[in-house]
PDB file of N, CA and C in Angstrom:
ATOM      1  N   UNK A   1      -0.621  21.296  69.389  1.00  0.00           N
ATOM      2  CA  UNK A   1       0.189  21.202  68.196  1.00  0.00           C
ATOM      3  C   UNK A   1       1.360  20.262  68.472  1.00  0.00           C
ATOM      4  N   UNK A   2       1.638  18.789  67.312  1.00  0.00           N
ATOM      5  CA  UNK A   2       2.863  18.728  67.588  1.00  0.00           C
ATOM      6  C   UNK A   2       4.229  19.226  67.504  1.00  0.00           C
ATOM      7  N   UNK A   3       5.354  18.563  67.793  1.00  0.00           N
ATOM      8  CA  UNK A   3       6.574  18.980  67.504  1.00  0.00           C
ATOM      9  C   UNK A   3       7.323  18.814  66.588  1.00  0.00           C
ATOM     10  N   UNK A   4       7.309  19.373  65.572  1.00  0.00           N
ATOM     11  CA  UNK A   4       7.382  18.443  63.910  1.00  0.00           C
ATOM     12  C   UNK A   4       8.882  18.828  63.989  1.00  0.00           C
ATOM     13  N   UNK A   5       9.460  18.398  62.543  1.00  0.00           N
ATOM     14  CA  UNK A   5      10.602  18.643  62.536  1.00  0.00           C
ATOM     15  C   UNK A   5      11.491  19.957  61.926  1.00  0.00           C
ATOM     16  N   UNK A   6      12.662  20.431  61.788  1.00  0.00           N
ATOM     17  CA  UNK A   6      13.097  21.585  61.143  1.00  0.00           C
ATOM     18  C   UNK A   6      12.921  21.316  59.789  1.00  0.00           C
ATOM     19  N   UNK A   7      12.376  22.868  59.333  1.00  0.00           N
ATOM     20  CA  UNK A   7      11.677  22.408  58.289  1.00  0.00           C
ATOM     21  C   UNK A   7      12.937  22.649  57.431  1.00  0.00           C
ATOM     22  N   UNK A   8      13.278  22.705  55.595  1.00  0.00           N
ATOM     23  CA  UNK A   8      13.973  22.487  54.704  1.00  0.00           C
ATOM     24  C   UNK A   8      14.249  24.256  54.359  1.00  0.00           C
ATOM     25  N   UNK A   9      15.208  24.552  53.359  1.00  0.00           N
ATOM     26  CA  UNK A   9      14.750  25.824  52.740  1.00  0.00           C
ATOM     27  C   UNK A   9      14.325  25.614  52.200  1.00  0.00           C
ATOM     28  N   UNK A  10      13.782  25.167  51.074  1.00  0.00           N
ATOM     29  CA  UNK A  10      12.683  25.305  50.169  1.00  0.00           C
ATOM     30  C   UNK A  10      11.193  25.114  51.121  1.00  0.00           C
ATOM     31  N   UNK A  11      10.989  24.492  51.533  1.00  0.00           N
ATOM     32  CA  UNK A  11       9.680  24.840  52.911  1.00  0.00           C
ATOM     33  C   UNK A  11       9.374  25.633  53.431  1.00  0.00           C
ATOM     34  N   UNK A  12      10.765  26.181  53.928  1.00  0.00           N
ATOM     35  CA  UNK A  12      10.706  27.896  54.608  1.00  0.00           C
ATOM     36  C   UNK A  12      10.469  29.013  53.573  1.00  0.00           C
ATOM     37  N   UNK A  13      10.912  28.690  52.488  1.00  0.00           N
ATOM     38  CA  UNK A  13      10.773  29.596  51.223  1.00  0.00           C
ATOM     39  C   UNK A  13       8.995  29.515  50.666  1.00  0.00           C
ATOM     40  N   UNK A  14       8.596  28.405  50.675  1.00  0.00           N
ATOM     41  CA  UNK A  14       6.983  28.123  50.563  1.00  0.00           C
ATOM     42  C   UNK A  14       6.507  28.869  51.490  1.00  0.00           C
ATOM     43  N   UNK A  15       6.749  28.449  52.715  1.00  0.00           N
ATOM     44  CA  UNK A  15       6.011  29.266  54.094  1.00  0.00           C
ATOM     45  C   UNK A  15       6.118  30.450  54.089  1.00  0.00           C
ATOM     46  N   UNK A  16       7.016  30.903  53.786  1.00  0.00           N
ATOM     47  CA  UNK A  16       6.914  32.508  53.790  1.00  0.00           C
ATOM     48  C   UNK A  16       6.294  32.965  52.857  1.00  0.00           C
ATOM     49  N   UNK A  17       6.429  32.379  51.326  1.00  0.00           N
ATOM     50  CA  UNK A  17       5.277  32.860  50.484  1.00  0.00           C
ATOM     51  C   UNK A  17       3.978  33.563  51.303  1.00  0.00           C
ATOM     52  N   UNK A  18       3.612  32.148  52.134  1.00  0.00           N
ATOM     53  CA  UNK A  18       2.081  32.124  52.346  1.00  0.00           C
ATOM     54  C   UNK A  18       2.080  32.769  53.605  1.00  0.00           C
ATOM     55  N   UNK A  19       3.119  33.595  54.282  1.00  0.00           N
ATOM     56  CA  UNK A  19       2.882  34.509  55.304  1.00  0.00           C
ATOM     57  C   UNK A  19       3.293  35.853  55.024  1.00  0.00           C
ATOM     58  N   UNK A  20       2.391  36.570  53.669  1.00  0.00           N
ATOM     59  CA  UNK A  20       3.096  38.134  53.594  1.00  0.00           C
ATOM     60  C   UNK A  20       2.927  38.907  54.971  1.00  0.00           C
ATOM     61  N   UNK A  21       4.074  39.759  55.487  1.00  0.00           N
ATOM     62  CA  UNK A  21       4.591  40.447  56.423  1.00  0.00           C
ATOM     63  C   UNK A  21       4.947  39.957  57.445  1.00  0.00           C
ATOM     64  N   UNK A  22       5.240  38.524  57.361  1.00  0.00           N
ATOM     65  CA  UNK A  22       6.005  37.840  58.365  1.00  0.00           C
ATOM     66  C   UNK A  22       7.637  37.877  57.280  1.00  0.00           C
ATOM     67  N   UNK A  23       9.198  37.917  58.845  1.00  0.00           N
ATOM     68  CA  UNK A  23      10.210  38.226  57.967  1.00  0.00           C
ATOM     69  C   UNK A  23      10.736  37.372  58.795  1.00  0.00           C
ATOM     70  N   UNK A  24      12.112  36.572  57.911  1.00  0.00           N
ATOM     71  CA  UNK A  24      12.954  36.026  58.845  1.00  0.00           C
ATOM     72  C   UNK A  24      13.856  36.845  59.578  1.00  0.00           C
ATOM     73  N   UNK A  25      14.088  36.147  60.307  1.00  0.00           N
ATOM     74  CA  UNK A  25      15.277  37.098  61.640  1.00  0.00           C
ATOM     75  C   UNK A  25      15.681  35.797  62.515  1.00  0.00           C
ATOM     76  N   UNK A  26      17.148  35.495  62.197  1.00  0.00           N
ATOM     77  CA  UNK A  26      18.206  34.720  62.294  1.00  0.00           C
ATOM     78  C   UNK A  26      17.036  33.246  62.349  1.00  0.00           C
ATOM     79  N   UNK A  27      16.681  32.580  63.386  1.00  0.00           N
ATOM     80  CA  UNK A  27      15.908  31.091  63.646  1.00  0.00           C
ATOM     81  C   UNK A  27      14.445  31.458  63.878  1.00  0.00           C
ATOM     82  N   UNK A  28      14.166  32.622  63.586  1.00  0.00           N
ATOM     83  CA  UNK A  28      12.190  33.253  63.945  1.00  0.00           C
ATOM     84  C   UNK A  28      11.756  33.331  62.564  1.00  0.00           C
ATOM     85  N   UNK A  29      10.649  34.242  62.726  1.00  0.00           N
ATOM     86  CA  UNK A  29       9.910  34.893  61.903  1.00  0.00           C
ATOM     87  C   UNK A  29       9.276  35.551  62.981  1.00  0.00           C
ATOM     88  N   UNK A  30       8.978  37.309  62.708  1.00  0.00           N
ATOM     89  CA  UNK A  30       8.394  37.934  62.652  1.00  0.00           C
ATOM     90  C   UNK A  30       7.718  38.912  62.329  1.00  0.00           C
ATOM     91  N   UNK A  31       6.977  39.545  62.581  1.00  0.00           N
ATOM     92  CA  UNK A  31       5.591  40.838  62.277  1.00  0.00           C
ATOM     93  C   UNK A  31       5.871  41.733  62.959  1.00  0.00           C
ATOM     94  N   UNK A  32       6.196  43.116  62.760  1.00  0.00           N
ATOM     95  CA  UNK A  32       5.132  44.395  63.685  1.00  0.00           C
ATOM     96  C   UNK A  32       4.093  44.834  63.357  1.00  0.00           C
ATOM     97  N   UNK A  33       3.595  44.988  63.574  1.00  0.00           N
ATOM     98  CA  UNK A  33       2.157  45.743  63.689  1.00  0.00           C
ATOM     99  C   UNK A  33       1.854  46.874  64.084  1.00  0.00           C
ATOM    100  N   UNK A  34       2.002  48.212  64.021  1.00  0.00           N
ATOM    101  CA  UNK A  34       1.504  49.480  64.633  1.00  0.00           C
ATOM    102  C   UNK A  34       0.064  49.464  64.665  1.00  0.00           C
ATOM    103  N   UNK A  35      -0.552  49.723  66.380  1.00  0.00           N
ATOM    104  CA  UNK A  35      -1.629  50.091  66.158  1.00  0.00           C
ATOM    105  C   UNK A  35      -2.021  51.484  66.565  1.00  0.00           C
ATOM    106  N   UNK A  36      -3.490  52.376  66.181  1.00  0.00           N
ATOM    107  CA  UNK A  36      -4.035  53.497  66.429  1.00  0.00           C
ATOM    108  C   UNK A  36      -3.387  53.752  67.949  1.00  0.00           C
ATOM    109  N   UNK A  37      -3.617  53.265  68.225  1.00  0.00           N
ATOM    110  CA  UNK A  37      -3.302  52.726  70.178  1.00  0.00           C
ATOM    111  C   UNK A  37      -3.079  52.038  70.841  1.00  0.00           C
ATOM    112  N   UNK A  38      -2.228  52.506  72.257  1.00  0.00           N
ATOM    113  CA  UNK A  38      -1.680  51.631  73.218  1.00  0.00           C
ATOM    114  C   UNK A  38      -2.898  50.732  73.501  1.00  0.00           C
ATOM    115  N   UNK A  39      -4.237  50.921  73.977  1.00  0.00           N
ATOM    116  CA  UNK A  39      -4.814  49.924  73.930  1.00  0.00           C
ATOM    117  C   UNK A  39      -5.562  49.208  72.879  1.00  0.00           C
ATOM    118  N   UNK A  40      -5.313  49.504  71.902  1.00  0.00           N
ATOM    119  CA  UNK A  40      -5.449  48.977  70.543  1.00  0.00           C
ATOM    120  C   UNK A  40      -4.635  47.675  71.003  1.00  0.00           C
ATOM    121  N   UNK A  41      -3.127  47.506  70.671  1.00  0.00           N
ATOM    122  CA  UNK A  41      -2.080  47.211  70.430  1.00  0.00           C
ATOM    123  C   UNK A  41      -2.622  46.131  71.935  1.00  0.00           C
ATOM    124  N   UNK A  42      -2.459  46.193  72.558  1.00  0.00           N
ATOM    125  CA  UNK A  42      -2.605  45.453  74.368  1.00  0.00           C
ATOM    126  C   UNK A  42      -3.752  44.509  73.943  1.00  0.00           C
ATOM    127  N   UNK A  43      -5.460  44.908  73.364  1.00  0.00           N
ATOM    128  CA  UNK A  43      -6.184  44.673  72.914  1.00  0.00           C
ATOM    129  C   UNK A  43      -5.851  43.074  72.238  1.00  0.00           C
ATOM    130  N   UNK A  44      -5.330  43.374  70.836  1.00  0.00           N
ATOM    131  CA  UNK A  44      -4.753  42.451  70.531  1.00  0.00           C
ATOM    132  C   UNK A  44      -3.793  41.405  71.073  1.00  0.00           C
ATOM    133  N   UNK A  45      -2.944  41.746  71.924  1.00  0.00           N
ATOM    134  CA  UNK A  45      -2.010  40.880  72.277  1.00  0.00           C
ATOM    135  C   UNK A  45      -2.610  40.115  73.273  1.00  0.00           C
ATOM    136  N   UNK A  46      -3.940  40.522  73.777  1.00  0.00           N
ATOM    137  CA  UNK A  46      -4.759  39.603  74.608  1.00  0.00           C
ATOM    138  C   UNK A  46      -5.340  38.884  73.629  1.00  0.00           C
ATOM    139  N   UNK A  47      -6.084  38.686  72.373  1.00  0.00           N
ATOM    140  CA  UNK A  47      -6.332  37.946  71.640  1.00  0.00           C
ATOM    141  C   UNK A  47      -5.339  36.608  70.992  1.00  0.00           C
ATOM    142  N   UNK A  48      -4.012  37.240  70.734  1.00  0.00           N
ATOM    143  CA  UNK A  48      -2.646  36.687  70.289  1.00  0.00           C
ATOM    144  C   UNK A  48      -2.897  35.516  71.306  1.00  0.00           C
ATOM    145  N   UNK A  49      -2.452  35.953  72.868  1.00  0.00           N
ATOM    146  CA  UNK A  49      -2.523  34.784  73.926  1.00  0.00           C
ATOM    147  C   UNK A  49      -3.633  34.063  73.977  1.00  0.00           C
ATOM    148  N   UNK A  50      -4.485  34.621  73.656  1.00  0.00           N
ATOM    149  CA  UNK A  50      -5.462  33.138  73.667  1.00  0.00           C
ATOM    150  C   UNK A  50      -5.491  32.282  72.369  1.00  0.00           C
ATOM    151  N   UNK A  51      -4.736  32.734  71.321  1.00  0.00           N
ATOM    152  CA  UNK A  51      -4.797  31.896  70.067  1.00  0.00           C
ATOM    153  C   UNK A  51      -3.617  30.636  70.242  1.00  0.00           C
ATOM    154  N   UNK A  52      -2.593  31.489  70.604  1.00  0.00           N
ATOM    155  CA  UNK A  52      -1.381  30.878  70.800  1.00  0.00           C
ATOM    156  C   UNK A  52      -1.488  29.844  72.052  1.00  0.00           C
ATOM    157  N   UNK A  53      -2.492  29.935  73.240  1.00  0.00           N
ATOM    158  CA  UNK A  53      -2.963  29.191  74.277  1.00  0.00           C
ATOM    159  C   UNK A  53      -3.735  27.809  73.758  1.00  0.00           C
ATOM    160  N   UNK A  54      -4.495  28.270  72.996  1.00  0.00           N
ATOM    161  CA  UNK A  54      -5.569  27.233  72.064  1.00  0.00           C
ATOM    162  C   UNK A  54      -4.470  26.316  71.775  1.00  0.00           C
ATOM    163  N   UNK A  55      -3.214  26.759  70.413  1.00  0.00           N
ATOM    164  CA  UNK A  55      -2.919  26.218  69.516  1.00  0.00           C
ATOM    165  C   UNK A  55      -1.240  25.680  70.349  1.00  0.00           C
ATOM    166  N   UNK A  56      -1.626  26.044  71.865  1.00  0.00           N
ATOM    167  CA  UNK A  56      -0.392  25.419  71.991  1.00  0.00           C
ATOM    168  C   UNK A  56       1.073  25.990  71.969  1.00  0.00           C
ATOM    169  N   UNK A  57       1.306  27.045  70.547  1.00  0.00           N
ATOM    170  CA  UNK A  57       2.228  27.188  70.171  1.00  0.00           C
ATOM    171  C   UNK A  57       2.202  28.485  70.851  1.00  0.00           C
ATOM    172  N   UNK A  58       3.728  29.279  71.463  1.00  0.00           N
ATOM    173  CA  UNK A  58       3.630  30.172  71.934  1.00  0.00           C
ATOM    174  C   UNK A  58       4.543  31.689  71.272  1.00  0.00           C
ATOM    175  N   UNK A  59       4.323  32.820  71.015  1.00  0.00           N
ATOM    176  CA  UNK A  59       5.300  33.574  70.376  1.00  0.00           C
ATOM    177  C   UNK A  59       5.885  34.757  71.726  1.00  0.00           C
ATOM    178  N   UNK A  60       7.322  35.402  70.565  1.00  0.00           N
ATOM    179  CA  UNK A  60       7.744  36.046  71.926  1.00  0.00           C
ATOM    180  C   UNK A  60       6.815  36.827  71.675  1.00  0.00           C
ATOM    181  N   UNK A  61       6.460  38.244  72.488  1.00  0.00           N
ATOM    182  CA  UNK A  61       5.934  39.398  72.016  1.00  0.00           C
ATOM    183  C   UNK A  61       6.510  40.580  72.747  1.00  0.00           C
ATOM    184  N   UNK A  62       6.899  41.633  71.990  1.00  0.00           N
ATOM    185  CA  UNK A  62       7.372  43.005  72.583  1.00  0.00           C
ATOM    186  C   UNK A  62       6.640  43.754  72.406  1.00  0.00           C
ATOM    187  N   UNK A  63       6.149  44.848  72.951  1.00  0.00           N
ATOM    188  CA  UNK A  63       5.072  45.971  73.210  1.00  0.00           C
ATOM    189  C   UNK A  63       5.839  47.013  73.349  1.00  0.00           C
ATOM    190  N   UNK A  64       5.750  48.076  72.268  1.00  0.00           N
ATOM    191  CA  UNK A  64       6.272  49.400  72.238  1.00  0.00           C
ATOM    192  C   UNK A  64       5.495  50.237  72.277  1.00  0.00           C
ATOM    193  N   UNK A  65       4.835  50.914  72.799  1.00  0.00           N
ATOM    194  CA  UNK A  65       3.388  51.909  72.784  1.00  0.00           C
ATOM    195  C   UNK A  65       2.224  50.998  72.401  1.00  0.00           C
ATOM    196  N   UNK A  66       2.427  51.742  70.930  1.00  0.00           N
ATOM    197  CA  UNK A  66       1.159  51.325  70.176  1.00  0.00           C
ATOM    198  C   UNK A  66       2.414  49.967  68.659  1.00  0.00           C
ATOM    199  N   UNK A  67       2.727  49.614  68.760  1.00  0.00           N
ATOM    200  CA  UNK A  67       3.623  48.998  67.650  1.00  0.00           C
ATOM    201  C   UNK A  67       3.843  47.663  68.772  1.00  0.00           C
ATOM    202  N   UNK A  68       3.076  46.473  68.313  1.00  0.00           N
ATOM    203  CA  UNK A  68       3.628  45.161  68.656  1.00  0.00           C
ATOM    204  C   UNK A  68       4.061  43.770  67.695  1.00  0.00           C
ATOM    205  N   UNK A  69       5.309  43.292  68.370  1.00  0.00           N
ATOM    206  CA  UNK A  69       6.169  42.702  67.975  1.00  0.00           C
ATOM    207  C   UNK A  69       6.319  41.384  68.127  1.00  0.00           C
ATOM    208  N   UNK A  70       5.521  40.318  66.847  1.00  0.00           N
ATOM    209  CA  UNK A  70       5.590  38.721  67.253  1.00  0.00           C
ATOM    210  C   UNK A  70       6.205  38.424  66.689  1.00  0.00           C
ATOM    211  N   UNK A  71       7.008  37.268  67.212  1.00  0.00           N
ATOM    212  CA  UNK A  71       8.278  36.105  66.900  1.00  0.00           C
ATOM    213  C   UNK A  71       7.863  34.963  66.926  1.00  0.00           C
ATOM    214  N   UNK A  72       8.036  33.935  65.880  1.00  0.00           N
ATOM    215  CA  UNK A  72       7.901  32.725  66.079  1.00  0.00           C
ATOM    216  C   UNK A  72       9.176  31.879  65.715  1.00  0.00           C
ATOM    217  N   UNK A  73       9.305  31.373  66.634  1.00  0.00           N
ATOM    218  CA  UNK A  73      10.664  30.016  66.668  1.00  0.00           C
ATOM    219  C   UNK A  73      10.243  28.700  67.237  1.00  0.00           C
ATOM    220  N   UNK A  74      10.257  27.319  67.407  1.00  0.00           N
ATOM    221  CA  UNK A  74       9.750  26.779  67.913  1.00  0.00           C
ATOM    222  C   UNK A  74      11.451  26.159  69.168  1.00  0.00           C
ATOM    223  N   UNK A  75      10.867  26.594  70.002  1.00  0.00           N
ATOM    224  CA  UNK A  75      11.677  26.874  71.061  1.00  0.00           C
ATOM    225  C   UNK A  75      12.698  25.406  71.517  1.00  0.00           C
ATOM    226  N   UNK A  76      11.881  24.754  71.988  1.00  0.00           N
ATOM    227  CA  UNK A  76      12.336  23.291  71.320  1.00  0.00           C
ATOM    228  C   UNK A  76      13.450  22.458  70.402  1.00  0.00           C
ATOM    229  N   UNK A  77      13.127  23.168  69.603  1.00  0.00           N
ATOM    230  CA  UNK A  77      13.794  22.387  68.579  1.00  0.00           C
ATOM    231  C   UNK A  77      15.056  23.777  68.379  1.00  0.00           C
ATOM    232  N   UNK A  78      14.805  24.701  68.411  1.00  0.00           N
ATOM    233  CA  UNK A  78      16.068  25.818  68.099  1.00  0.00           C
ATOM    234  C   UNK A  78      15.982  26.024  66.716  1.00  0.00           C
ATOM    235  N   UNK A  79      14.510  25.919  66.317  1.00  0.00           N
ATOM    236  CA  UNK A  79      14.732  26.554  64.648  1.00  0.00           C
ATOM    237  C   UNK A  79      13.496  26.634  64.212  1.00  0.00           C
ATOM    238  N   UNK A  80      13.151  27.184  63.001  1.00  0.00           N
ATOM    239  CA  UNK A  80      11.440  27.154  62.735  1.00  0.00           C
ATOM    240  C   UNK A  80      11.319  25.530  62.245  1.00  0.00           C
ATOM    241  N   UNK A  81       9.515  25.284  62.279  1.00  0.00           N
ATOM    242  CA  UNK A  81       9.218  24.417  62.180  1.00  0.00           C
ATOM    243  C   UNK A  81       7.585  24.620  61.137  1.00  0.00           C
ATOM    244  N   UNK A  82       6.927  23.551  61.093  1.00  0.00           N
ATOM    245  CA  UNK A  82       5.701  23.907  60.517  1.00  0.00           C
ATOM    246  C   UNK A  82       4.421  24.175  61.357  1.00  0.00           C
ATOM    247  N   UNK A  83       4.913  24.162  63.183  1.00  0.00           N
ATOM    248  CA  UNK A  83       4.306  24.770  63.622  1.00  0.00           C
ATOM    249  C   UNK A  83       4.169  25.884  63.411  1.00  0.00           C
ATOM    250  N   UNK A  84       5.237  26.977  63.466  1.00  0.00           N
ATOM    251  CA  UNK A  84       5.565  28.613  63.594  1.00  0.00           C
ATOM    252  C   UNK A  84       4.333  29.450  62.363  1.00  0.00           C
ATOM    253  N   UNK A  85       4.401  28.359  61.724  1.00  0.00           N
ATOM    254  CA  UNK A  85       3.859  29.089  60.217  1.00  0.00           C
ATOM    255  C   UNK A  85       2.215  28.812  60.461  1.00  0.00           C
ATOM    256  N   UNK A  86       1.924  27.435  60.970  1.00  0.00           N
ATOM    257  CA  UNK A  86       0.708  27.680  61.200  1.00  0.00           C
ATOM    258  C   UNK A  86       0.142  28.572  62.296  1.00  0.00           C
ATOM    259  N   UNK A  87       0.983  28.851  63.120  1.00  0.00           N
ATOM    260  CA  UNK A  87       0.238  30.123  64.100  1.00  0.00           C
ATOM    261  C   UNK A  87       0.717  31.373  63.640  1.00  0.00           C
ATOM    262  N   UNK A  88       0.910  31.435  62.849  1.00  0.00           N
ATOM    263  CA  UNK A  88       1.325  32.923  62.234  1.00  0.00           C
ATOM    264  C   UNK A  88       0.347  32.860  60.988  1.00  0.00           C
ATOM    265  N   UNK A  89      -0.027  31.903  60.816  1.00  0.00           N
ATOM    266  CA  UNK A  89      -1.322  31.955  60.159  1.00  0.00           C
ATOM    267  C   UNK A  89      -2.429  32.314  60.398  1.00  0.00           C
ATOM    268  N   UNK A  90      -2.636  31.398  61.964  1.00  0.00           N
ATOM    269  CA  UNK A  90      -3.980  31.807  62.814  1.00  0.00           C
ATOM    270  C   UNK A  90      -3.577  33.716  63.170  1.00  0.00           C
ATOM    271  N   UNK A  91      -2.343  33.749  63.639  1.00  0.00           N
ATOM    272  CA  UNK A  91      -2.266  35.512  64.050  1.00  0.00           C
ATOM    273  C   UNK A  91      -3.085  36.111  62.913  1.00  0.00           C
ATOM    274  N   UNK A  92      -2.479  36.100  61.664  1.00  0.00           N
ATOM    275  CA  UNK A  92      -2.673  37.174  60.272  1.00  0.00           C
ATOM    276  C   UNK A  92      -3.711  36.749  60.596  1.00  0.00           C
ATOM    277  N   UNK A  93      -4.924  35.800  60.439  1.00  0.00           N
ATOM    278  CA  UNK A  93      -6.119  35.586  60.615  1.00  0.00           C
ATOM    279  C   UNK A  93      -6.885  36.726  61.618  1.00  0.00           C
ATOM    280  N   UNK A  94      -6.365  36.884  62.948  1.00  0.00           N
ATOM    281  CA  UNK A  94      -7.050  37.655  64.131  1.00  0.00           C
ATOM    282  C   UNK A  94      -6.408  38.768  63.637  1.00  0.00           C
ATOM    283  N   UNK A  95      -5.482  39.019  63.001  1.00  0.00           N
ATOM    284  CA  UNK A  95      -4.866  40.388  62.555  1.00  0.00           C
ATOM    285  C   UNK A  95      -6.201  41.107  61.214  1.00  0.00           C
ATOM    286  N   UNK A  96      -6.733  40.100  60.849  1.00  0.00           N
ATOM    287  CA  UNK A  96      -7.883  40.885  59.299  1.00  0.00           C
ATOM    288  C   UNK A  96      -8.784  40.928  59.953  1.00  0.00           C
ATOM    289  N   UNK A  97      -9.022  39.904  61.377  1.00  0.00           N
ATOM    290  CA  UNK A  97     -10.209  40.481  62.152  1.00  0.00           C
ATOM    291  C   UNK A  97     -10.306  41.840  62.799  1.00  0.00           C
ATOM    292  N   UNK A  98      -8.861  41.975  63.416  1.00  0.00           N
ATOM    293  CA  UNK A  98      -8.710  43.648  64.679  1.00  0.00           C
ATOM    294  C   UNK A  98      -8.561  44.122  63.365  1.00  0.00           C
ATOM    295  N   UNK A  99      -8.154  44.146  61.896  1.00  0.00           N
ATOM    296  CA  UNK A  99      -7.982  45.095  61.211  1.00  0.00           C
ATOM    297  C   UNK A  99      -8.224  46.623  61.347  1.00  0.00           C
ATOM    298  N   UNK A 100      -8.964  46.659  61.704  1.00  0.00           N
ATOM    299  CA  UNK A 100      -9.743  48.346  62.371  1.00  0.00           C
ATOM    300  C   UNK A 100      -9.095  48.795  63.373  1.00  0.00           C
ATOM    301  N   UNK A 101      -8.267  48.406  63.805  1.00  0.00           N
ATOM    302  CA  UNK A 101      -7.205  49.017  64.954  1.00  0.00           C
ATOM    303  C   UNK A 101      -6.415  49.288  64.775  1.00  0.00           C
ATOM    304  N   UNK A 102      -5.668  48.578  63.564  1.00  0.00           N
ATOM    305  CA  UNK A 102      -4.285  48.649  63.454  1.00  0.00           C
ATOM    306  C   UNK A 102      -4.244  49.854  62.515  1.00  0.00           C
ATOM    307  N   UNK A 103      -3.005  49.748  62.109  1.00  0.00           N
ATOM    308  CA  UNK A 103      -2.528  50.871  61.163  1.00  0.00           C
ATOM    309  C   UNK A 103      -2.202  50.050  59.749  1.00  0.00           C
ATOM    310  N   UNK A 104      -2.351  49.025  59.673  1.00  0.00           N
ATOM    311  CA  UNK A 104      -2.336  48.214  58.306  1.00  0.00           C
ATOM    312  C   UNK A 104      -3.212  47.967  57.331  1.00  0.00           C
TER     313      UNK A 104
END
């Protein structure tokens, strides 16, 4: 993925449209997710890393039991970008796939 530029508010306001349950939080966006289980939840976040490996782009992630926690900022630049949104795209994507795990 390249390193595009900071995106506009009205961009960020589009992008979020098109990412329901992604939220801003100060220069991120993120998701929790509760799942059935701790290895539910682990499950996934091994999937997350290989998407985010593919695509380049990397998120933070926190692991609370069964409830995990992605952030996207593009680290780089110190603010979101139109990367963040497209891998939070690909996530929600692997997120309707594990659907059956989670609690969503």
């Amino acid at each position: 993925m390249d390193n595009p530029a900071e995106l506009s508010p009205a961009e960020l306001t589009s992008f979020l449209r098109g990412c329901p349950g992604w939220e801003m939080s100060g220069s991120e966006i993120c998701r929790t997710i509760k799942f059935k289980t701790f290895l539910a939840g682990i499950g996934f976040v091994q999937a997350v890393a290989e998407v985010a490996e593919d695509a380049g782009h990397h998120p933070d992630i926190s692991i609370r039991y069964s409830t995990v926690t992605l952030s996207l900022t593009t680290h780089s630049k110190g603010c979101l970008t139109k990367a963040d949104f497209e891998v939070a795209g690909l996530l929600d994507q692997l997120l309707a796939q594990e659907g059956a795990l989670s609690g969503q």
